[in-house]
C-alpha atoms as a PDB file:
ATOM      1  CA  UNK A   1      77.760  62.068  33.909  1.00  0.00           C
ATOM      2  CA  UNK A   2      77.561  63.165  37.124  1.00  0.00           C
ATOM      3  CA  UNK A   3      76.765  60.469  40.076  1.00  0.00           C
ATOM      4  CA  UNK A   4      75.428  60.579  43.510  1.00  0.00           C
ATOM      5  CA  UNK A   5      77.871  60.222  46.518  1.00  0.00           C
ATOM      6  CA  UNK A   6      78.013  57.415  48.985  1.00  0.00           C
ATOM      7  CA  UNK A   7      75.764  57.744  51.816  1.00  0.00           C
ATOM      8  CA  UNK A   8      76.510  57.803  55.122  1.00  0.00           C
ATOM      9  CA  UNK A   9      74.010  55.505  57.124  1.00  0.00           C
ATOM     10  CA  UNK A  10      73.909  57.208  60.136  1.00  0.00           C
ATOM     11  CA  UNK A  11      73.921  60.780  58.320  1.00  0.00           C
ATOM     12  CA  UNK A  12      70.875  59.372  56.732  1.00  0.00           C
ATOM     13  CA  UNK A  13      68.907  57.910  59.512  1.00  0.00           C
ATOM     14  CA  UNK A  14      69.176  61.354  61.598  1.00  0.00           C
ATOM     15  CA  UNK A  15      67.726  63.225  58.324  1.00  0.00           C
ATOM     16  CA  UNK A  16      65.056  60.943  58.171  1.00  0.00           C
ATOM     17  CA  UNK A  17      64.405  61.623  61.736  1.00  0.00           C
ATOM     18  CA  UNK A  18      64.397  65.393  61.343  1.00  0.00           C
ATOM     19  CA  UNK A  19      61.940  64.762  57.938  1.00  0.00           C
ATOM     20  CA  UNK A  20      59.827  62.709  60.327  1.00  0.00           C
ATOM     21  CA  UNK A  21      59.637  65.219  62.921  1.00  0.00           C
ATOM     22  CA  UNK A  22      59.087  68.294  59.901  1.00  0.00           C
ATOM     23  CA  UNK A  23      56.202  66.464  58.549  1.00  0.00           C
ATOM     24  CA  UNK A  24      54.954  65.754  62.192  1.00  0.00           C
ATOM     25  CA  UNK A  25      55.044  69.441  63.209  1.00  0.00           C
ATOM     26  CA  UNK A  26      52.630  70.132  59.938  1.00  0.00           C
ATOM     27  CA  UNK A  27      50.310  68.163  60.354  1.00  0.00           C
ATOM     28  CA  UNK A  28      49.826  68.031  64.113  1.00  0.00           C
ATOM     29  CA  UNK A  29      46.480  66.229  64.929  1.00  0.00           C
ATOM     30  CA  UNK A  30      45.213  65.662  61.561  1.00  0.00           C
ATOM     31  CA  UNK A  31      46.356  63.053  59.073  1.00  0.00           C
ATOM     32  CA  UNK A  32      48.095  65.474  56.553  1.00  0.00           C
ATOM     33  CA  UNK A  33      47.009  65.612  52.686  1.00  0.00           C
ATOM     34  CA  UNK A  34      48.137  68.185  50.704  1.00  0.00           C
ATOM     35  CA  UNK A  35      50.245  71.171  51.483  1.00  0.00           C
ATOM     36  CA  UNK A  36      51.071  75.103  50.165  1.00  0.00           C
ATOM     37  CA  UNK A  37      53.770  73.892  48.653  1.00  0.00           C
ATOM     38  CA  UNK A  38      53.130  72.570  44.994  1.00  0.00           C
ATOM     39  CA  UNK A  39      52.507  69.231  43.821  1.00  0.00           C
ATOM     40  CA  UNK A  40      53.849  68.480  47.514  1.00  0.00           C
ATOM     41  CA  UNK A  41      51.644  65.737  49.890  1.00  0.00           C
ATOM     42  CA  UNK A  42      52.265  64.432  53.463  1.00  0.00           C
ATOM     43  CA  UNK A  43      51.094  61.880  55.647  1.00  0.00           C
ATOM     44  CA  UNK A  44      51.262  60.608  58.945  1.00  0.00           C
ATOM     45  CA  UNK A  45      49.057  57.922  60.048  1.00  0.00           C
ATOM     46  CA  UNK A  46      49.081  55.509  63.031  1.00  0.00           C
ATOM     47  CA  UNK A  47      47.158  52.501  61.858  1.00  0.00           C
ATOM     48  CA  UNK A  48      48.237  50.617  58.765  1.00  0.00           C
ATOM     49  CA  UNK A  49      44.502  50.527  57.274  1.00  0.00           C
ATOM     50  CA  UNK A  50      43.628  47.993  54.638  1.00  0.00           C
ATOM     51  CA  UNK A  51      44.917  47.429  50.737  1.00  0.00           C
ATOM     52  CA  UNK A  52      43.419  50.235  48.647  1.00  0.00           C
ATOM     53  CA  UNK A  53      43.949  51.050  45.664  1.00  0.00           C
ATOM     54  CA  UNK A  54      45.683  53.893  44.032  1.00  0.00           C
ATOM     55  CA  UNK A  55      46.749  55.087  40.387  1.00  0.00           C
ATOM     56  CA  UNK A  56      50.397  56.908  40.627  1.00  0.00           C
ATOM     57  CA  UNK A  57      50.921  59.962  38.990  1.00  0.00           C
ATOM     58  CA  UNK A  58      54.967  60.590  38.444  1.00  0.00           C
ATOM     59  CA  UNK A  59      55.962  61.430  41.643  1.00  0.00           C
ATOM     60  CA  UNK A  60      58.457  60.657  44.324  1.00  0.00           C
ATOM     61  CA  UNK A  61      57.504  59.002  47.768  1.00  0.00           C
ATOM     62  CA  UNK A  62      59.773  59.013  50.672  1.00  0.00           C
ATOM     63  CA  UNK A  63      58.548  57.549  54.222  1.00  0.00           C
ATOM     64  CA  UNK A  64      60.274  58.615  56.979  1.00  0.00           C
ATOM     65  CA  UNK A  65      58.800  56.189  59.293  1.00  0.00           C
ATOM     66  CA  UNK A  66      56.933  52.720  58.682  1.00  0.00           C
ATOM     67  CA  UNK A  67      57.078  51.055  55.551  1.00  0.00           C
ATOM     68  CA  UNK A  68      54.426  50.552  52.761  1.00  0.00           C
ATOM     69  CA  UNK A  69      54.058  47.364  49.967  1.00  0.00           C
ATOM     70  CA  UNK A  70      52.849  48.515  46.198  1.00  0.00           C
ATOM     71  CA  UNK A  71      51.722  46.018  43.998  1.00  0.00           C
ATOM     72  CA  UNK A  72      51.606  46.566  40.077  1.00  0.00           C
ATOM     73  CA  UNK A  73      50.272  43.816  38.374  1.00  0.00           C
ATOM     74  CA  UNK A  74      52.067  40.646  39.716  1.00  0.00           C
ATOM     75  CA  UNK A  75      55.312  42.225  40.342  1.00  0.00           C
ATOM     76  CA  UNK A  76      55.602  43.924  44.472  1.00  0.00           C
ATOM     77  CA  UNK A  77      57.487  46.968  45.365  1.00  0.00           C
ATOM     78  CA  UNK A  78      58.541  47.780  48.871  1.00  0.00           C
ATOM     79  CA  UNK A  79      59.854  50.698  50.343  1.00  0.00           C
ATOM     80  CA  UNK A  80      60.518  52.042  53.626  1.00  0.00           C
ATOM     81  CA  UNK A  81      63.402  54.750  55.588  1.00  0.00           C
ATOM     82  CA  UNK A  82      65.753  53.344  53.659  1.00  0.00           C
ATOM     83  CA  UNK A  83      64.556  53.372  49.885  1.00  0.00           C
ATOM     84  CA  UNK A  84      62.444  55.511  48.270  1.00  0.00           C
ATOM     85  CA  UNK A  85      59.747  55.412  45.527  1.00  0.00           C
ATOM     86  CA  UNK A  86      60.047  56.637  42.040  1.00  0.00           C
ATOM     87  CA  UNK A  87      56.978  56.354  38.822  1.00  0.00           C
ATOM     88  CA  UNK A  88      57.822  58.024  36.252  1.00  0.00           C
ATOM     89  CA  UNK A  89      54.108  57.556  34.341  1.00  0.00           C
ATOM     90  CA  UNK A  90      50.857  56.928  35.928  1.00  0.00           C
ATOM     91  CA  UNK A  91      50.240  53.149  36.574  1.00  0.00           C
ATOM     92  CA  UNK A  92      47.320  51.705  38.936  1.00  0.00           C
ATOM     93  CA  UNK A  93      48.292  49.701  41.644  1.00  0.00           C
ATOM     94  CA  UNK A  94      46.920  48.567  45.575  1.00  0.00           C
ATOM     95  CA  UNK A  95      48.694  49.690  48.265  1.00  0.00           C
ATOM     96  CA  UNK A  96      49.282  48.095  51.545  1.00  0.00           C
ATOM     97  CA  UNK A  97      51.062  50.412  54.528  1.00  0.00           C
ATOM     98  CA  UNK A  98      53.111  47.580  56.181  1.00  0.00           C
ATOM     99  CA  UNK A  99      54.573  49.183  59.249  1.00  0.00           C
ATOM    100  CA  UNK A 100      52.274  52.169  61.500  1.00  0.00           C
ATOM    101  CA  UNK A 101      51.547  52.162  64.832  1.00  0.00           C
ATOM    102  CA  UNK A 102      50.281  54.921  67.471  1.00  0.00           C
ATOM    103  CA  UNK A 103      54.062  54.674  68.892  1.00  0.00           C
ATOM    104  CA  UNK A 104      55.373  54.940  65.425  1.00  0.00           C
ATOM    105  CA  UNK A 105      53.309  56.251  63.054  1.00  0.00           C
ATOM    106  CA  UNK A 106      53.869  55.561  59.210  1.00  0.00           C
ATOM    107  CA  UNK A 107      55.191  59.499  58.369  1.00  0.00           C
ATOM    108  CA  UNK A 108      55.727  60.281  54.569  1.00  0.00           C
ATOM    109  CA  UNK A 109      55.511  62.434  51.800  1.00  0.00           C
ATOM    110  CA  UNK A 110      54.568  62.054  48.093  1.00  0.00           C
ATOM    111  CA  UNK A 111      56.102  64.821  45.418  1.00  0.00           C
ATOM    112  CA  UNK A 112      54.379  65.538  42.460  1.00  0.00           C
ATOM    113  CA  UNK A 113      56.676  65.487  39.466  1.00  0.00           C
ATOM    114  CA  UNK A 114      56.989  68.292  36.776  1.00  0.00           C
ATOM    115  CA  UNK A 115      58.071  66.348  33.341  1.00  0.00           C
ATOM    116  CA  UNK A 116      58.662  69.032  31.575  1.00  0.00           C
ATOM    117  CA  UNK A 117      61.071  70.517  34.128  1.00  0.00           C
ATOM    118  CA  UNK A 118      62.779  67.143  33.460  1.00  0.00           C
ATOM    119  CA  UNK A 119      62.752  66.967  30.120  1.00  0.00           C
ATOM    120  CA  UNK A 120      64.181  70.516  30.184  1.00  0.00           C
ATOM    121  CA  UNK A 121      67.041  68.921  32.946  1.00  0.00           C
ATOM    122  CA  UNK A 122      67.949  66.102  30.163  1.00  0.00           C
ATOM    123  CA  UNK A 123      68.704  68.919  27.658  1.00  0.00           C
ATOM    124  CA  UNK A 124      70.712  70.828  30.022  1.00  0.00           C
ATOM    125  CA  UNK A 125      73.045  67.907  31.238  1.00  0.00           C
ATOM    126  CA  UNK A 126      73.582  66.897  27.749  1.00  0.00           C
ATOM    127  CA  UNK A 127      72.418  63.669  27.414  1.00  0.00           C
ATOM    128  CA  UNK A 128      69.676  64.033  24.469  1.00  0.00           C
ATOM    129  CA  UNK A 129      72.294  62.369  22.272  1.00  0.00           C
ATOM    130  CA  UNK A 130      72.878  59.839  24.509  1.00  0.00           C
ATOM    131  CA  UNK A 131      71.897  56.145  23.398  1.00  0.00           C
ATOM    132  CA  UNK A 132      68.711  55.076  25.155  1.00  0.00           C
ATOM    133  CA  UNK A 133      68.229  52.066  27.413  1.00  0.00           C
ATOM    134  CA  UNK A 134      65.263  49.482  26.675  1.00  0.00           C
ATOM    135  CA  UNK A 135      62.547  50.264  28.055  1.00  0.00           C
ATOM    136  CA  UNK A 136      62.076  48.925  31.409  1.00  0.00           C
ATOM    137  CA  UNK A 137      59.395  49.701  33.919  1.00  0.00           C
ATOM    138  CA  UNK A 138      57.800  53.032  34.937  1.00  0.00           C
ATOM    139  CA  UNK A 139      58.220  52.286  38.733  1.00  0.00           C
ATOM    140  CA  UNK A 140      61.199  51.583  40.662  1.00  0.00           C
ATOM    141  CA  UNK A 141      62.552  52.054  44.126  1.00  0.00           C
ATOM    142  CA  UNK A 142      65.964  53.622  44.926  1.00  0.00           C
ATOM    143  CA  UNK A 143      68.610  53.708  48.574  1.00  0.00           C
ATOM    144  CA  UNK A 144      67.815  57.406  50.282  1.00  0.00           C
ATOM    145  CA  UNK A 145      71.187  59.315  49.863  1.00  0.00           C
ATOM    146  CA  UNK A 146      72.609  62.547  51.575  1.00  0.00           C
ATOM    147  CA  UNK A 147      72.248  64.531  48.295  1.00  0.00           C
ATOM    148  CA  UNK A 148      68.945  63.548  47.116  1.00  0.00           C
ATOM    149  CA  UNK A 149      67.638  64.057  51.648  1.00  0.00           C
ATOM    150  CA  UNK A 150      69.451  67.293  51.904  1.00  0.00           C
ATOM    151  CA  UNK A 151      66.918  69.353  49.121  1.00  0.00           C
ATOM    152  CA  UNK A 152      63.910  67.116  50.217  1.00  0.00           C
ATOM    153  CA  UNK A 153      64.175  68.218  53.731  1.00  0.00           C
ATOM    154  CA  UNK A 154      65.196  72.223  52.600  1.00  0.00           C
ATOM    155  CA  UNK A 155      61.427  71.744  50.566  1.00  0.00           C
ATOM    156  CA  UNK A 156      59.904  70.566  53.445  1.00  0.00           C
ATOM    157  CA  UNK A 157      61.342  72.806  55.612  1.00  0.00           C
ATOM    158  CA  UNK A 158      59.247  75.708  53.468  1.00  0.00           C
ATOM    159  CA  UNK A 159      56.092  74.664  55.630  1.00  0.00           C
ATOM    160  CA  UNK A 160      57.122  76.401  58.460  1.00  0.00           C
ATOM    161  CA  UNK A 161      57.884  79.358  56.303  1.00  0.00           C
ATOM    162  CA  UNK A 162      54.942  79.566  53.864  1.00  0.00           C
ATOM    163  CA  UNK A 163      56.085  83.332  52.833  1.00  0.00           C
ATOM    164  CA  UNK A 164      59.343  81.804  50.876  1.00  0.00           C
ATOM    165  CA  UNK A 165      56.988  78.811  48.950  1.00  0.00           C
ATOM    166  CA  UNK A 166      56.709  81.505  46.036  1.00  0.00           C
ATOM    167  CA  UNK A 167      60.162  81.943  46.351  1.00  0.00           C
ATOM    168  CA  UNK A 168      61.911  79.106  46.631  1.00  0.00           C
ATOM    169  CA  UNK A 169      60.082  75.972  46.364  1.00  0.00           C
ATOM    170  CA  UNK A 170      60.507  75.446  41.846  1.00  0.00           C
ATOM    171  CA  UNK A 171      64.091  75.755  42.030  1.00  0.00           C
ATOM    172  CA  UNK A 172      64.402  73.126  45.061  1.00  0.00           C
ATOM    173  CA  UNK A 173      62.320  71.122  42.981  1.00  0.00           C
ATOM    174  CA  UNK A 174      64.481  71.274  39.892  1.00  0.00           C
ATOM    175  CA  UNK A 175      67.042  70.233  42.492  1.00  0.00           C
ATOM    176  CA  UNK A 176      65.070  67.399  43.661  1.00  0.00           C
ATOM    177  CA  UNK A 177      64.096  66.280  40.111  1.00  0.00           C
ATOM    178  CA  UNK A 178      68.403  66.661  39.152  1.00  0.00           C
ATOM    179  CA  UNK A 179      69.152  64.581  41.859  1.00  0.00           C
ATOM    180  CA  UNK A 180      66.853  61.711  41.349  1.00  0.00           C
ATOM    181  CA  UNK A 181      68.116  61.729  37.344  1.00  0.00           C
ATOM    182  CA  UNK A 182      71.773  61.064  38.219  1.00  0.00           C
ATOM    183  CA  UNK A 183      70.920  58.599  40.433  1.00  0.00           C
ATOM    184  CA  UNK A 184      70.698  55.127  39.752  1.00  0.00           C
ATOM    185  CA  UNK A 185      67.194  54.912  39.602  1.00  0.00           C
ATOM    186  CA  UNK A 186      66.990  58.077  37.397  1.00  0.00           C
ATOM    187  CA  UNK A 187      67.167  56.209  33.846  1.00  0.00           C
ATOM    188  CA  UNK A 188      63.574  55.475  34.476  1.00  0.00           C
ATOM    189  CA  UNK A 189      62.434  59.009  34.528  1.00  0.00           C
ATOM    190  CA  UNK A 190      64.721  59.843  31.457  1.00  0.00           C
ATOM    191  CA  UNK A 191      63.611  56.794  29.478  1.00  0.00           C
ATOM    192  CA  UNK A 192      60.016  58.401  30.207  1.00  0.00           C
ATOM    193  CA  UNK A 193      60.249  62.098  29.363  1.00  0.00           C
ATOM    194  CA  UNK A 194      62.498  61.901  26.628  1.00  0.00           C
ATOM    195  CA  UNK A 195      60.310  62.233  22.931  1.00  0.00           C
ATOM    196  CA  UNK A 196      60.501  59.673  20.762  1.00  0.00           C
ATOM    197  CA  UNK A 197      62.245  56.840  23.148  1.00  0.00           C
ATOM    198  CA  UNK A 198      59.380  53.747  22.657  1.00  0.00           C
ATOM    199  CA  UNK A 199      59.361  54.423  26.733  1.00  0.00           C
ATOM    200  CA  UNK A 200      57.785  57.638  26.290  1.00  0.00           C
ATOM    201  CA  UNK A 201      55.376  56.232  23.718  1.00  0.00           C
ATOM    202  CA  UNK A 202      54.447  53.650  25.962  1.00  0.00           C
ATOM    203  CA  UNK A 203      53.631  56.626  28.521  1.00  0.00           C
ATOM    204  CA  UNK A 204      51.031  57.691  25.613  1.00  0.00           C
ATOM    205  CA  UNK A 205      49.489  54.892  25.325  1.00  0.00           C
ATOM    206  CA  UNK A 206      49.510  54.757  29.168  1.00  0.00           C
ATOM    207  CA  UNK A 207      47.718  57.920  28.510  1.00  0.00           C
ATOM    208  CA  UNK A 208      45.362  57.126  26.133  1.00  0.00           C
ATOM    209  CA  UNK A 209      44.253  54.141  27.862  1.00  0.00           C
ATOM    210  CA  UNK A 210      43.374  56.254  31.023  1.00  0.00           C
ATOM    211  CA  UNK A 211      41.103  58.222  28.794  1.00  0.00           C
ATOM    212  CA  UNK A 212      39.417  55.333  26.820  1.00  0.00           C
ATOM    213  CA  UNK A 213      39.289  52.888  29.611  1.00  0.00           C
ATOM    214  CA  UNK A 214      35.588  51.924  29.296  1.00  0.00           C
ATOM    215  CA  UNK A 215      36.155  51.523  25.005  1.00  0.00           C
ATOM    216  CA  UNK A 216      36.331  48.455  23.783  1.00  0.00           C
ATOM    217  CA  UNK A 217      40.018  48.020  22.839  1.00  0.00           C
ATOM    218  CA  UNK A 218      41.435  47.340  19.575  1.00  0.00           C
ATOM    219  CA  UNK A 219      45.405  46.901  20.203  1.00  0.00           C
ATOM    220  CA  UNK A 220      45.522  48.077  15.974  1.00  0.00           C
ATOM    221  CA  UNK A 221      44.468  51.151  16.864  1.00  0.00           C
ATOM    222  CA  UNK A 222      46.306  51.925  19.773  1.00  0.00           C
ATOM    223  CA  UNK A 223      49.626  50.577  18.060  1.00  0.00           C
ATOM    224  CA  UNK A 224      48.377  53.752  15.215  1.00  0.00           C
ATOM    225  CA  UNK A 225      47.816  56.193  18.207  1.00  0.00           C
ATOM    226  CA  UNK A 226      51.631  55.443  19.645  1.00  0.00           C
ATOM    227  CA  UNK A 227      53.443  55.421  16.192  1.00  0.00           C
ATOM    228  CA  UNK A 228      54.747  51.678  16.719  1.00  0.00           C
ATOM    229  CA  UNK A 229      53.569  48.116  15.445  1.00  0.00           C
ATOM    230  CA  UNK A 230      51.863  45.745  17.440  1.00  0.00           C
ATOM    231  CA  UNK A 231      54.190  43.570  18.521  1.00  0.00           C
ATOM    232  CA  UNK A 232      56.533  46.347  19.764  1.00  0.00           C
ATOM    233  CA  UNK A 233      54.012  48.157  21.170  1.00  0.00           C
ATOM    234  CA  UNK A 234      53.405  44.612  23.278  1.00  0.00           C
ATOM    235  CA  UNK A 235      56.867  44.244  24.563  1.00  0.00           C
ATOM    236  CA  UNK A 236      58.070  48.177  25.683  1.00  0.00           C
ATOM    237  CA  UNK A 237      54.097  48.746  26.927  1.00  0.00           C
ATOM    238  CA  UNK A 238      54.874  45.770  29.425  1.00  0.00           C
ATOM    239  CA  UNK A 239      58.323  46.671  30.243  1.00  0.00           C
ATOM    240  CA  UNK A 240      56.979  49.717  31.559  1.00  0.00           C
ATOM    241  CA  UNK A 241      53.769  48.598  33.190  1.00  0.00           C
ATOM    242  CA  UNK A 242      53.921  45.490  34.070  1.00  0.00           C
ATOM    243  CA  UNK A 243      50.976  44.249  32.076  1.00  0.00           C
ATOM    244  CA  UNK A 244      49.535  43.446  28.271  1.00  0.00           C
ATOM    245  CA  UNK A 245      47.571  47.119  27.332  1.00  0.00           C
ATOM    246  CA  UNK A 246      44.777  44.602  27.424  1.00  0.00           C
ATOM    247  CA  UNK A 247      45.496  43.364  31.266  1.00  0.00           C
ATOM    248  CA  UNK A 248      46.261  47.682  32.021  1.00  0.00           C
ATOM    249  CA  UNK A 249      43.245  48.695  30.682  1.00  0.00           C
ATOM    250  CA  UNK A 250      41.304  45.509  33.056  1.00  0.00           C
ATOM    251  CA  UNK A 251      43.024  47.170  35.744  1.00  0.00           C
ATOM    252  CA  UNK A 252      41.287  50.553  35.319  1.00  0.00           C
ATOM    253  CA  UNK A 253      38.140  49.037  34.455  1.00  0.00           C
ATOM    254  CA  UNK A 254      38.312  47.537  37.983  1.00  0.00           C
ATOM    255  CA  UNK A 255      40.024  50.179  39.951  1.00  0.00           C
ATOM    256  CA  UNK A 256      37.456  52.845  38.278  1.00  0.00           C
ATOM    257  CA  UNK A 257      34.583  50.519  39.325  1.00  0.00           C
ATOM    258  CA  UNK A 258      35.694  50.174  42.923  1.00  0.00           C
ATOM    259  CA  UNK A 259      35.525  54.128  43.212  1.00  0.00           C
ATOM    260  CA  UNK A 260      32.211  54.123  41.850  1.00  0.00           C
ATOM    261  CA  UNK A 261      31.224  51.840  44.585  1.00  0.00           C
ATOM    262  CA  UNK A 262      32.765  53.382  46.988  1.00  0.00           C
ATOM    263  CA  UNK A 263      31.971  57.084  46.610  1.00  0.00           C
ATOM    264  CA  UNK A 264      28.289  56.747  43.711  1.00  0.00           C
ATOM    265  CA  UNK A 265      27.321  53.776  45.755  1.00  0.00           C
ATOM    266  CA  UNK A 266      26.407  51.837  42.748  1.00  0.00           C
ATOM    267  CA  UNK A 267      25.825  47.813  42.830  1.00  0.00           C
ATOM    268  CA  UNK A 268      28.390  45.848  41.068  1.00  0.00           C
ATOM    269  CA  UNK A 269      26.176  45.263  38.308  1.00  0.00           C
ATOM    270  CA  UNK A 270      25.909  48.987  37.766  1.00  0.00           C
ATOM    271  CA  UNK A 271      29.149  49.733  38.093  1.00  0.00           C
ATOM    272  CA  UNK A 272      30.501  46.888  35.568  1.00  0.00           C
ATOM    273  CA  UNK A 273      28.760  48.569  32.787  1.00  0.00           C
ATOM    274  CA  UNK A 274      29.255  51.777  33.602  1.00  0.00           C
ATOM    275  CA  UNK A 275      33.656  50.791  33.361  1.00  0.00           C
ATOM    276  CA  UNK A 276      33.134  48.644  29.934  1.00  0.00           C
ATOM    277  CA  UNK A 277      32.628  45.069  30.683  1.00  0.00           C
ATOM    278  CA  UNK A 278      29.560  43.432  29.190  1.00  0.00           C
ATOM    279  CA  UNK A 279      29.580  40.562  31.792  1.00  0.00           C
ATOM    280  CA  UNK A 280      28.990  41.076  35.870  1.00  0.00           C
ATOM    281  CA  UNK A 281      29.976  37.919  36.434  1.00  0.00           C
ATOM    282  CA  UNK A 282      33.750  38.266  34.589  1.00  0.00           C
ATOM    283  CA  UNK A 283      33.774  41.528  36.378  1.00  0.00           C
ATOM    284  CA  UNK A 284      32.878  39.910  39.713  1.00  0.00           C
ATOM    285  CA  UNK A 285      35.418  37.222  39.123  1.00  0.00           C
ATOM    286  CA  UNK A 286      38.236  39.424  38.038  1.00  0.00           C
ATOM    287  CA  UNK A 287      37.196  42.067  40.686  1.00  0.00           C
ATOM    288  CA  UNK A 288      37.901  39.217  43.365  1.00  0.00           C
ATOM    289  CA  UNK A 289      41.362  38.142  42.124  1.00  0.00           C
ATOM    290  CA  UNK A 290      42.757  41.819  42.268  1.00  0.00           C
ATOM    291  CA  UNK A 291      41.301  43.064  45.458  1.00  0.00           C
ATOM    292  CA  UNK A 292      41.573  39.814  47.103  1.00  0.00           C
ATOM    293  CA  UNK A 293      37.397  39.819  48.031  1.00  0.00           C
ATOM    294  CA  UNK A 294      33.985  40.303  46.260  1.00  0.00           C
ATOM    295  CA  UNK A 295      32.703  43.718  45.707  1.00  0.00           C
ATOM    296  CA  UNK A 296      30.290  43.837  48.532  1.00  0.00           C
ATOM    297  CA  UNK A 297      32.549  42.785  51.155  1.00  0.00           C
ATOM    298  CA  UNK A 298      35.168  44.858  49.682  1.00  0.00           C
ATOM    299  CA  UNK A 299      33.351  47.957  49.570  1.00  0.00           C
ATOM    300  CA  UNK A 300      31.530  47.280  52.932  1.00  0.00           C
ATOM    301  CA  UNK A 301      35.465  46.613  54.618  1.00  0.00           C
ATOM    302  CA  UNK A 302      36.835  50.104  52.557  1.00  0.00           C
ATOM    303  CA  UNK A 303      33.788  51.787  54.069  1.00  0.00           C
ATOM    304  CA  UNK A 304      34.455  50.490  57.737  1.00  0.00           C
ATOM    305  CA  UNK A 305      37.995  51.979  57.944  1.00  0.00           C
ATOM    306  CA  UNK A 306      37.073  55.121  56.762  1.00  0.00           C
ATOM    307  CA  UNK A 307      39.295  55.135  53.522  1.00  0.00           C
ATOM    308  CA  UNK A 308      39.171  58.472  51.382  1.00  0.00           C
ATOM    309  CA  UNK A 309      37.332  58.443  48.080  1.00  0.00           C
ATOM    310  CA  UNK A 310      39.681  58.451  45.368  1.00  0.00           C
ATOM    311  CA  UNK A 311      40.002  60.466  41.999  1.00  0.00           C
ATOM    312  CA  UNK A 312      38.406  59.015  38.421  1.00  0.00           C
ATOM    313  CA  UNK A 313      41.690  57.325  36.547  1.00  0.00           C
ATOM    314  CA  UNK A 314      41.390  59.353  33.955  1.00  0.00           C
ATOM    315  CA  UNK A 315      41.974  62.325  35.873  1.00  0.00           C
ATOM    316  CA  UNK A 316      45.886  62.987  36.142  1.00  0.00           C
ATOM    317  CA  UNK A 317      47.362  64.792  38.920  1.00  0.00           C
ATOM    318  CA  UNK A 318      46.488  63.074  42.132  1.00  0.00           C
ATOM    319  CA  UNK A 319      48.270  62.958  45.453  1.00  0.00           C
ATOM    320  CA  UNK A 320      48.245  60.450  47.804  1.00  0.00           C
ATOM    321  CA  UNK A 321      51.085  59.115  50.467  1.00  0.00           C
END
């Protein structure tokens, strides 16, 4: 198989700069979102903000200045100019920007992934056959190289010339998307997309889980839904994510209930019941140890610094850098 080529540090650092100063040029005075180009998000923000939290669609996030901290379940990603971030299935995690100030603002993008663009990749490049790995987990962080920066910044570059995004902007993708499976980190996505590997049922029941998140959960039934038994359901379901489906499906509950809060202005108690649990003070409890604060003082803090309502987590396709 084909693999990526050494990088050259400094090579790398000036693209970065030039991303930086592409992404700048966009979104001028504003705080960027999302763009003409598809599935494609930028950001560029001068104050670091507070944790939120965020469910990740598969995408790939690049930060061309600053440095952010993801946390999914107890294990902590970090990325920054260097490194990049790639999920391959939507997990929820809280996010913490690390490095932004109005010197050097935290500058970034997040890309939407097609999997079925992917999957169509895999087939292409031959490796269907191939043996798969055990599963291991949906999110992982990867060095920047020349190859993978040099169709990121041609995709960016499309914002200055909106006319060509019809164009040119799916076959840069399917560039992007080759690139980040021969690199190291590109087993993930493969794992993910291919049918049948117990990583891509995993993915389902990541799936089904986003749907159901306020039923009460019978790990039989979901074991029925994915095609595998129980116990192996257990193990490749927390390869993946992290987390039991039982601990997973906690997380929604909570992260679900926070937007409620945030953007229904419900109460806690309200807002417990309306996610699944049966007790507010579990909920209360278990809100606390994941957010790091009660839900009042959470909600009151989210409020103060302005932070954007999120989507429901059983809606897919979000963006957020």
């Amino acid at each position: 198989m084909t693999t990526t080529l050494p990088c050259d540090d400094d090579e790398v650092a000036a693209g970065m700069r030039k991303l930086g100063a592409m992404i700048a040029r966009h979104v001028g005075d504003s705080t960027g979102g999302a763009t003409p180009v598809p599935g494609l998000a930028v950001a560029r923000l001068a104050s670091a903000g507070v944790a939120t939290s965020y469910l990740y669609e598969p995408s790939l996030c690049m930060i061309a200045q600053g440095a952010k901290r993801v946390a999914l379940g107890e294990t902590t990603y970090r990325y920054d100019e260097k490194r990049f971030l790639l999920t391959a299935v939507g997990l929820p995690t809280v996010v913490q920007i690390e490095r932004a100030s109005e010197e050097a603002p935290y500058t970034s993008f997040q890309l939407y992934l097609d999997l079925d663009v992917a999957r169509q990749l895999i087939a292409d490049m031959d490796l269907v056959g191939h043996e798969p790995a055990p599963a291991e987990a949906g999110m992982i962080t990867g060095p920047v190289t020349e190859d993978l920066l040099d169709p990121i910044l041609r995709l960016i570059g499309l914002l200055s010339r909106p006319g060509e995004i019809p164009i040119l902007a799916a076959g840069i993708h399917r560039e992007i998307l080759y690139r980040l499976l021969i690199s190291p980190a590109g087993e993930r996505l493969r794992q993910i997309v291919r049918l049948g590997t117990q990583s891509n049922r995993s993915a389902r029941a990541i799936g089904w889980l986003r749907q159901n998140f306020a039923r009460r959960l019978r790990i039989e039934d979901l074991a029925e839904e994915t095609g595998m038994a129980v116990s192996t359901l257990h193990h490749h379901f927390k390869a993946v994510t992290n987390m039991s489906p039982l601990q997973f499906q906690k997380h929604l509950r909570l992260h679900e209930a926070r937007r409620l809060m945030l953007t229904e202005e419900l109460d806690a108690g309200v807002a417990a019941l309306k996610v699944g649990y049966e007790s507010v003070t579990q909920f209360n409890r278990e809100y606390r140890r994941l957010f790091g604060a009660p839900p009042r003082r959470d909600i009151q803090a989210l409020l103060a610094a302005g932070v954007a309502p999120a989507r429901s987590v059983a809606d897919g396709d979000r963006l957020r850098v």
